[in-house]
N, C-alpha and C. Protein backbone atom coordinates (compact mmCIF):
# COMPACT_ATOMS: atom_id res chain seq x y z
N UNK A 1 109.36 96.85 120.75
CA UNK A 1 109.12 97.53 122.01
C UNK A 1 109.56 98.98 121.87
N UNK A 2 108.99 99.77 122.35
CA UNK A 2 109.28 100.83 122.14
C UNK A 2 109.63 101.92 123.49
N UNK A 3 110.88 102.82 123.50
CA UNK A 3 111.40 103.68 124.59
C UNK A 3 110.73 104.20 125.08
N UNK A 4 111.18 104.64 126.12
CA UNK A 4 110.35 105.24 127.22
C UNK A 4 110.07 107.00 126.12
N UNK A 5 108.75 107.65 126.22
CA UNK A 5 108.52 108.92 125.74
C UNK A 5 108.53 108.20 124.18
N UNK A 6 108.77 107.41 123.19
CA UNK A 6 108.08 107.03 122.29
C UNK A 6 106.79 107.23 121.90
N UNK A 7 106.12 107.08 120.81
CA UNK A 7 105.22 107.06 120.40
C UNK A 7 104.83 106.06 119.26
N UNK A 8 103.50 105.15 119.29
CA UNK A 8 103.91 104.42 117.48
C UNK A 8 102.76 105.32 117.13
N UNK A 9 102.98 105.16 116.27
CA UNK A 9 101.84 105.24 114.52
C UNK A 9 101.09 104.57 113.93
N UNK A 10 100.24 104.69 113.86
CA UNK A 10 99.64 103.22 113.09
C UNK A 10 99.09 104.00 111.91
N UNK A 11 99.17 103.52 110.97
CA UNK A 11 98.46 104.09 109.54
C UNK A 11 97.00 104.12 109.44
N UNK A 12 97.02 105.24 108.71
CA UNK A 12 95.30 105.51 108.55
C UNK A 12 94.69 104.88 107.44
N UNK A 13 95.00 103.73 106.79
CA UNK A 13 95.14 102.97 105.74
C UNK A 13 95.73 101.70 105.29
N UNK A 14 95.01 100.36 104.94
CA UNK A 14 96.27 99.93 104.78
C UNK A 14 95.41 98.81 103.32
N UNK A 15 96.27 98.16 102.47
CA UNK A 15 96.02 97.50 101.48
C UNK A 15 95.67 95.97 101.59
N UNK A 16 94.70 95.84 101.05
CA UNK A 16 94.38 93.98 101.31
C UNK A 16 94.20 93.77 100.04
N UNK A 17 94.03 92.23 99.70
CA UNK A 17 94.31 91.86 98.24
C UNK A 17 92.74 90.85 99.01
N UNK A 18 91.78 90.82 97.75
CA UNK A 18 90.69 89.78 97.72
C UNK A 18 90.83 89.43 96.11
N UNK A 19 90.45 87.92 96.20
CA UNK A 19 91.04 87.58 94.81
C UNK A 19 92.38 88.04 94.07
N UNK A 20 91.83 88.81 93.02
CA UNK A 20 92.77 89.31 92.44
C UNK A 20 92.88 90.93 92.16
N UNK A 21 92.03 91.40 93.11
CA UNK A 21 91.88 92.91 93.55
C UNK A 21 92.39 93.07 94.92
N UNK A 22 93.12 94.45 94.39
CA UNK A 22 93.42 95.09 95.89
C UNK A 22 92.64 96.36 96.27
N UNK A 23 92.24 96.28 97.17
CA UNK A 23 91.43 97.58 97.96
C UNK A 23 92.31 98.65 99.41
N UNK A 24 92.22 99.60 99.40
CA UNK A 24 92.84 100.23 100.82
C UNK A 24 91.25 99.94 101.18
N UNK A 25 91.83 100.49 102.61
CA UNK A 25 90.85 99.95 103.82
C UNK A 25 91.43 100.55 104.95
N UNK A 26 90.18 101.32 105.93
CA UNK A 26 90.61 102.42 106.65
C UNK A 26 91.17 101.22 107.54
N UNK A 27 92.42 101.42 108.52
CA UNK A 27 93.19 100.59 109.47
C UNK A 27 92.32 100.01 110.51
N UNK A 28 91.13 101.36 110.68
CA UNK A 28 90.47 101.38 112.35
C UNK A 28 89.11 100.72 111.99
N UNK A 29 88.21 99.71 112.53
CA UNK A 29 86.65 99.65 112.81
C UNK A 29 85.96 100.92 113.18
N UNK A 30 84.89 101.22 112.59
CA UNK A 30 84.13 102.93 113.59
C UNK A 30 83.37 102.25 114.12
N UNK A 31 82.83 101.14 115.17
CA UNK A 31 82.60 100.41 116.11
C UNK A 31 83.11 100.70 117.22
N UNK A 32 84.43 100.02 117.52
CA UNK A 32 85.27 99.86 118.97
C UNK A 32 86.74 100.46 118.40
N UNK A 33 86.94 100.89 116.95
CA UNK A 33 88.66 100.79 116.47
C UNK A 33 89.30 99.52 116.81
N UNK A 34 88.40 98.30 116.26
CA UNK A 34 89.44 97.27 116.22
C UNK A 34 90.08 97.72 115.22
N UNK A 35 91.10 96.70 115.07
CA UNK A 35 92.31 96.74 113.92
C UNK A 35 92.05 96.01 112.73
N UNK A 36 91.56 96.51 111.42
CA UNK A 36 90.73 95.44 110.42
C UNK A 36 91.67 94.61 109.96
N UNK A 37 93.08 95.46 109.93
CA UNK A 37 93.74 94.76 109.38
C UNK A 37 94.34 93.03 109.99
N UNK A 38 94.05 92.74 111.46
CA UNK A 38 93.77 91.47 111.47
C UNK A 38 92.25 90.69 111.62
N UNK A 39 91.40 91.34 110.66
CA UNK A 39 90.15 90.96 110.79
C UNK A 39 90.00 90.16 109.57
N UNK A 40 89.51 89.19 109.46
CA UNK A 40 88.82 87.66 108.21
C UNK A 40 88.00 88.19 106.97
N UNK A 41 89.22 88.03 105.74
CA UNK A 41 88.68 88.73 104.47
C UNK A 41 87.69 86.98 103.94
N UNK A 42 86.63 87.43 103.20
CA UNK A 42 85.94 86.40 102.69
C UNK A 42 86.40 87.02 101.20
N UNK A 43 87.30 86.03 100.39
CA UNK A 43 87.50 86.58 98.90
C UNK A 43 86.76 86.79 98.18
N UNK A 44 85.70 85.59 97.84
CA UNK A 44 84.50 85.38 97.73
C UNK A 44 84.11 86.50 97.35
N UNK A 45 83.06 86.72 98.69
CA UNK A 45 81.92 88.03 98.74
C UNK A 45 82.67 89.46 98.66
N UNK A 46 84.10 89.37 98.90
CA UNK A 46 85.01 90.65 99.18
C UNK A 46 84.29 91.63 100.34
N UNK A 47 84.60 90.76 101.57
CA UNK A 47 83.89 91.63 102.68
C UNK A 47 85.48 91.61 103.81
N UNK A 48 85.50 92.09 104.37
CA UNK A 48 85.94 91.73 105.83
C UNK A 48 85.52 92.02 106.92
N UNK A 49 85.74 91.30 108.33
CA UNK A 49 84.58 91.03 109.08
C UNK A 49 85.77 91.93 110.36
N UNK A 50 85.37 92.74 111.56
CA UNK A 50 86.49 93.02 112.62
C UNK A 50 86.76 91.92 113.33
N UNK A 51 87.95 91.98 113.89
CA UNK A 51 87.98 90.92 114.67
C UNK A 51 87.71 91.42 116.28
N UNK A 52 87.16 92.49 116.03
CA UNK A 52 86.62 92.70 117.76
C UNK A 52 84.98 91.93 118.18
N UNK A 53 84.23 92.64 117.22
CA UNK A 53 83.09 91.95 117.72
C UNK A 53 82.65 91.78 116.07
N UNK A 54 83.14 91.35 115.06
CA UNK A 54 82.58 90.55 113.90
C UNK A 54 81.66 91.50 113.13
N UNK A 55 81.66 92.78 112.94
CA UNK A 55 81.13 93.33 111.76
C UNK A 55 81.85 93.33 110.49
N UNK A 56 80.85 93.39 109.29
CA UNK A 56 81.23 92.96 108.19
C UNK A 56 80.71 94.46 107.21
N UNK A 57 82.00 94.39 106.53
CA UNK A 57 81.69 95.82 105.46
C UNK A 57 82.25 94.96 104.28
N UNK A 58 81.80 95.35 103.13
CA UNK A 58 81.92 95.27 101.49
C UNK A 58 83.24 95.80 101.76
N UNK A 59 84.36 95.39 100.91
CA UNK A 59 85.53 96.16 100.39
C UNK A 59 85.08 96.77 99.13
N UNK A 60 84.42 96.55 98.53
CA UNK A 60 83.47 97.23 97.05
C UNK A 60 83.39 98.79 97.19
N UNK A 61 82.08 98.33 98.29
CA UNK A 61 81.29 99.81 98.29
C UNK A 61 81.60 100.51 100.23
N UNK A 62 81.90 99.95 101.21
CA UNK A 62 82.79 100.20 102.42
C UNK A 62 81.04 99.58 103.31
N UNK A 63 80.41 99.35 102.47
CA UNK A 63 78.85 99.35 103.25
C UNK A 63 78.98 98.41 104.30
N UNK A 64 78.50 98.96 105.63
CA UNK A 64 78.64 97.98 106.80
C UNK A 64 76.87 96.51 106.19
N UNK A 65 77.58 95.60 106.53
CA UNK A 65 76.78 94.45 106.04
C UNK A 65 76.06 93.73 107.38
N UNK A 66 76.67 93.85 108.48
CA UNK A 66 75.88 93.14 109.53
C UNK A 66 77.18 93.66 110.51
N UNK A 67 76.73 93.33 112.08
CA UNK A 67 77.17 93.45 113.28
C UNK A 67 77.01 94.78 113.92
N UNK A 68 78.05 95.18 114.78
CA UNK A 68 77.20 96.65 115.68
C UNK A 68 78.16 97.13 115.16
N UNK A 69 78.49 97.37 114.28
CA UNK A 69 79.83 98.81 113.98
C UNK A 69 78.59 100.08 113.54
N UNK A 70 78.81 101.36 113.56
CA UNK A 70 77.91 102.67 113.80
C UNK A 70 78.48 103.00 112.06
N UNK A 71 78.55 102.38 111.62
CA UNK A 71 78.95 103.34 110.19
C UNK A 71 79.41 102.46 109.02
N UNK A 72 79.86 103.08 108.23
CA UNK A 72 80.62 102.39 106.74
C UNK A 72 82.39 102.91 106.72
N UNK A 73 82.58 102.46 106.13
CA UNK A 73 84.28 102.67 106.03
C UNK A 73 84.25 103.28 104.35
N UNK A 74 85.05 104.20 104.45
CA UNK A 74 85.70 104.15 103.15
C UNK A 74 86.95 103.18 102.35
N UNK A 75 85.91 102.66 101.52
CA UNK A 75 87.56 101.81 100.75
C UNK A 75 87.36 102.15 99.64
N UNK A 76 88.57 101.85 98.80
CA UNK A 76 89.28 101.92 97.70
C UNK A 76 89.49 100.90 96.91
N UNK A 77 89.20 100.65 95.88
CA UNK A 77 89.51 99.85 94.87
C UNK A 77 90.72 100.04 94.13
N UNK A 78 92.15 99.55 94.00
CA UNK A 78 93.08 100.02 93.65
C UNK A 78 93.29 99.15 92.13
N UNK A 79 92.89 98.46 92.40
CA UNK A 79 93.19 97.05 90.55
C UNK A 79 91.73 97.16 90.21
């Protein structure tokens, strides 16, 4: 919880592991700014989906794959 006149932060970035690769991954959806980081990685295909309204981008290449998000994300391949 945070004081009165506080502020949080949320990172403009954050790291997910699919398989045995890790990728950054912008924090925000360019949809609605859900939060990806509690959004459903498929290891598999290496996608993750938002958990606002279910668009799906490649962690590969950031390419939006299906749902209404307006764009692609930049990610990172770190392994």
């Amino acid at each position: 919880m945070l004081d009165e006149g506080e502020v949080a932060v949320r990172p403009a970035t954050f790291v997910i592991q699919a398989g045995e690769d890790l990728y950054e991954v912008p924090s925000l959806c360019p949809h609605r700014e859900g939060w990806l980081e509690h959004g459903t990685v498929n290891h598999n295909r290496r996608t993750i989906a938002c958990p606002l309204h279910f668009s799906v981008f490649s962690l590969e290449t950031g390419e939006q794959l299906s749902g209404p998000a307006c764009g692609n994300l930049t990610c990172r391949k770190l392994t």
